[in-house]
C-alpha atoms as a PDB file:
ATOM      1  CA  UNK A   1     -37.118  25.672  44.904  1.00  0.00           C
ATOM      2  CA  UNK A   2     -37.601  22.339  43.966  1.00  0.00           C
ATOM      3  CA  UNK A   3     -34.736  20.277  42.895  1.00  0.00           C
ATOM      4  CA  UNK A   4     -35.678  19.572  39.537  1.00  0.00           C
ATOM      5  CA  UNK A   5     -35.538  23.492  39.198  1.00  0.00           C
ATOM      6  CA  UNK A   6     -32.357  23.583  40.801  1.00  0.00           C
ATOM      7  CA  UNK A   7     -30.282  21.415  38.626  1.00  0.00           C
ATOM      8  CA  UNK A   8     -32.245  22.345  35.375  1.00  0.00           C
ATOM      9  CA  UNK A   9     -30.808  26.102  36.439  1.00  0.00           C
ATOM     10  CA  UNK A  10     -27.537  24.676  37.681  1.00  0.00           C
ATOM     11  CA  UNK A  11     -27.364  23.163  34.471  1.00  0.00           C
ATOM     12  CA  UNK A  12     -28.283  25.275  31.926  1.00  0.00           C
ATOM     13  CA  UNK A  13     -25.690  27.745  33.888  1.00  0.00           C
ATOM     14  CA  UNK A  14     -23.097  25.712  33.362  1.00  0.00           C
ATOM     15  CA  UNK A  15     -24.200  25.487  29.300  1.00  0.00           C
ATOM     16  CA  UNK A  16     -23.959  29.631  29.199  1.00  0.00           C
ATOM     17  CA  UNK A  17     -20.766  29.792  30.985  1.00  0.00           C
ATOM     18  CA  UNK A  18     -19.252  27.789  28.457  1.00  0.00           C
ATOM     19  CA  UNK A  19     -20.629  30.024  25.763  1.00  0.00           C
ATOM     20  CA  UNK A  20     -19.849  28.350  22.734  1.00  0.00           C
ATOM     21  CA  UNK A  21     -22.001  25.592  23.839  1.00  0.00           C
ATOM     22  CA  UNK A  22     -25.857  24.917  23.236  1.00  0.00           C
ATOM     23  CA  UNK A  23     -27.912  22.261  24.723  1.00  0.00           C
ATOM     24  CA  UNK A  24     -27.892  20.253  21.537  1.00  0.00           C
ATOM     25  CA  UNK A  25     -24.076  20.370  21.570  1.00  0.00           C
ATOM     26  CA  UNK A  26     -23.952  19.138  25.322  1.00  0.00           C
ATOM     27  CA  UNK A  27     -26.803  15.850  24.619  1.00  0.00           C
ATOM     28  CA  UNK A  28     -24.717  14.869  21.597  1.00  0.00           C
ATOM     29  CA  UNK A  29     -21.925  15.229  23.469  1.00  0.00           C
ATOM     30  CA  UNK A  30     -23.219  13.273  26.449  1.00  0.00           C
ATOM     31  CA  UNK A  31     -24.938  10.568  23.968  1.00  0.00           C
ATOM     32  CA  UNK A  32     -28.748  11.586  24.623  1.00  0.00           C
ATOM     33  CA  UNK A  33     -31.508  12.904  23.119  1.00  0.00           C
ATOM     34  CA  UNK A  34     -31.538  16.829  22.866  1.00  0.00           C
ATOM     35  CA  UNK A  35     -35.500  16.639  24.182  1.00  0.00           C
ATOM     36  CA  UNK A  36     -33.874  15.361  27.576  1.00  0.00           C
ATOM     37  CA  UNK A  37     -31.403  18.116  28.153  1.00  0.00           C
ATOM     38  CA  UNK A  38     -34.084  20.601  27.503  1.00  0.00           C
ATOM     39  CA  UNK A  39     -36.727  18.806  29.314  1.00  0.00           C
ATOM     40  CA  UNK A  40     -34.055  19.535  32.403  1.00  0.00           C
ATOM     41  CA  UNK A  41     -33.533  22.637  31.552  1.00  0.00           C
ATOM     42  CA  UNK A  42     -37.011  23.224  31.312  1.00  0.00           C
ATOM     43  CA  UNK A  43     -39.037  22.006  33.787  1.00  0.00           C
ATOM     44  CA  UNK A  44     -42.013  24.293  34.165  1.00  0.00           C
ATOM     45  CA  UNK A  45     -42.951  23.806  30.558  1.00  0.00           C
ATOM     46  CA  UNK A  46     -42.609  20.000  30.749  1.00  0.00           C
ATOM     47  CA  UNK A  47     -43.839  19.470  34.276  1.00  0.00           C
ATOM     48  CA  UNK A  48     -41.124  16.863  34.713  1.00  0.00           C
ATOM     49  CA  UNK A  49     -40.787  16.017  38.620  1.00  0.00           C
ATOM     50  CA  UNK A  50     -37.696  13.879  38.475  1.00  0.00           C
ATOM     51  CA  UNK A  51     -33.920  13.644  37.079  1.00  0.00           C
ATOM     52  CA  UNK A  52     -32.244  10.445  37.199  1.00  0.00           C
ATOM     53  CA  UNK A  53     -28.902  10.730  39.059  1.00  0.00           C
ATOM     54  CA  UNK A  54     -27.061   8.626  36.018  1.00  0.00           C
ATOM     55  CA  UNK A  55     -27.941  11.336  33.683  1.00  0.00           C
ATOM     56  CA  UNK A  56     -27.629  14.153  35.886  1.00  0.00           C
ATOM     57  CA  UNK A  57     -23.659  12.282  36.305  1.00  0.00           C
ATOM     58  CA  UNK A  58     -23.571  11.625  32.179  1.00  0.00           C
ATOM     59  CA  UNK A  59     -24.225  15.088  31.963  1.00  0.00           C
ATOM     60  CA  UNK A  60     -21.507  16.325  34.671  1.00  0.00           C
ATOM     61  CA  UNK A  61     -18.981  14.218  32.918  1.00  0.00           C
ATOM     62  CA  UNK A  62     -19.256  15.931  29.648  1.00  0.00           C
ATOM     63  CA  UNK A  63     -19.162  19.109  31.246  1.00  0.00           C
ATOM     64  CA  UNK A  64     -15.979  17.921  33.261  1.00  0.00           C
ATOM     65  CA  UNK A  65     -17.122  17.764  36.375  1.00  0.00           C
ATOM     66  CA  UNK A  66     -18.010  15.556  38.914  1.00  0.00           C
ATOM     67  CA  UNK A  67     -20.744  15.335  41.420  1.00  0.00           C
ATOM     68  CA  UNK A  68     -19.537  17.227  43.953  1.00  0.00           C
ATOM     69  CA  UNK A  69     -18.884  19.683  41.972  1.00  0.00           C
ATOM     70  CA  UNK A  70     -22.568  19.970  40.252  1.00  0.00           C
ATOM     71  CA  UNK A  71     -23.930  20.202  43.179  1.00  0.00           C
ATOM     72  CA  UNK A  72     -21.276  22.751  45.021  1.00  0.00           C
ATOM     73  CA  UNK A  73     -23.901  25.715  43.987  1.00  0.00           C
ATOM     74  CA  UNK A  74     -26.378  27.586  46.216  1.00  0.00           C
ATOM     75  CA  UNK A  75     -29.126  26.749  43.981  1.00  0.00           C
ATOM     76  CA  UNK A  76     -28.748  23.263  46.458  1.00  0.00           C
ATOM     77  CA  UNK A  77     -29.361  25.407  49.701  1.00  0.00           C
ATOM     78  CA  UNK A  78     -32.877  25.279  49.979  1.00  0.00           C
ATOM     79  CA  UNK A  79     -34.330  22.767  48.306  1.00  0.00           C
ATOM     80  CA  UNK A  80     -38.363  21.984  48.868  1.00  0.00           C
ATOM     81  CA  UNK A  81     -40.443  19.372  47.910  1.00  0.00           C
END
């Protein structure tokens, strides 16, 4: 899996866990356009290749976590090019 697929997964389980949250909710939240959460979230439709770290970290932080914490998932086990 690539790691744009990873954290787009990683992150839109976090959004469903939380249940009463949508993707909209989360980028207003976090102070950035909707289209960037779903482009994340989405990234075979999109064909985005990359994720800043600072946004991957804005987003975290709204969801209350931290880094290490984002990344503590096995999506992060075997990550290809």
């Amino acid at each position: 899996m690539r790691l744009i697929e990873a954290i787009g997964l990683r992150l839109d389980n976090l959004i469903k866990a939380r249940g009463n949250l949508t993707e909209y909710e989360l980028a207003k939240q976090a102070g950035m356009p909707r289209s960037t959460v779903w482009k994340i979230t989405h990234p075979d439709l999109t064909k985005v290749k990359t994720v800043k770290l600072d946004t991957v970290y804005q987003l975290a932080d709204t969801l209350g976590l931290n880094l290490k914490e984002f990344f503590d998932d096995h999506l992060f086990d075997d990550i290809s090019d």
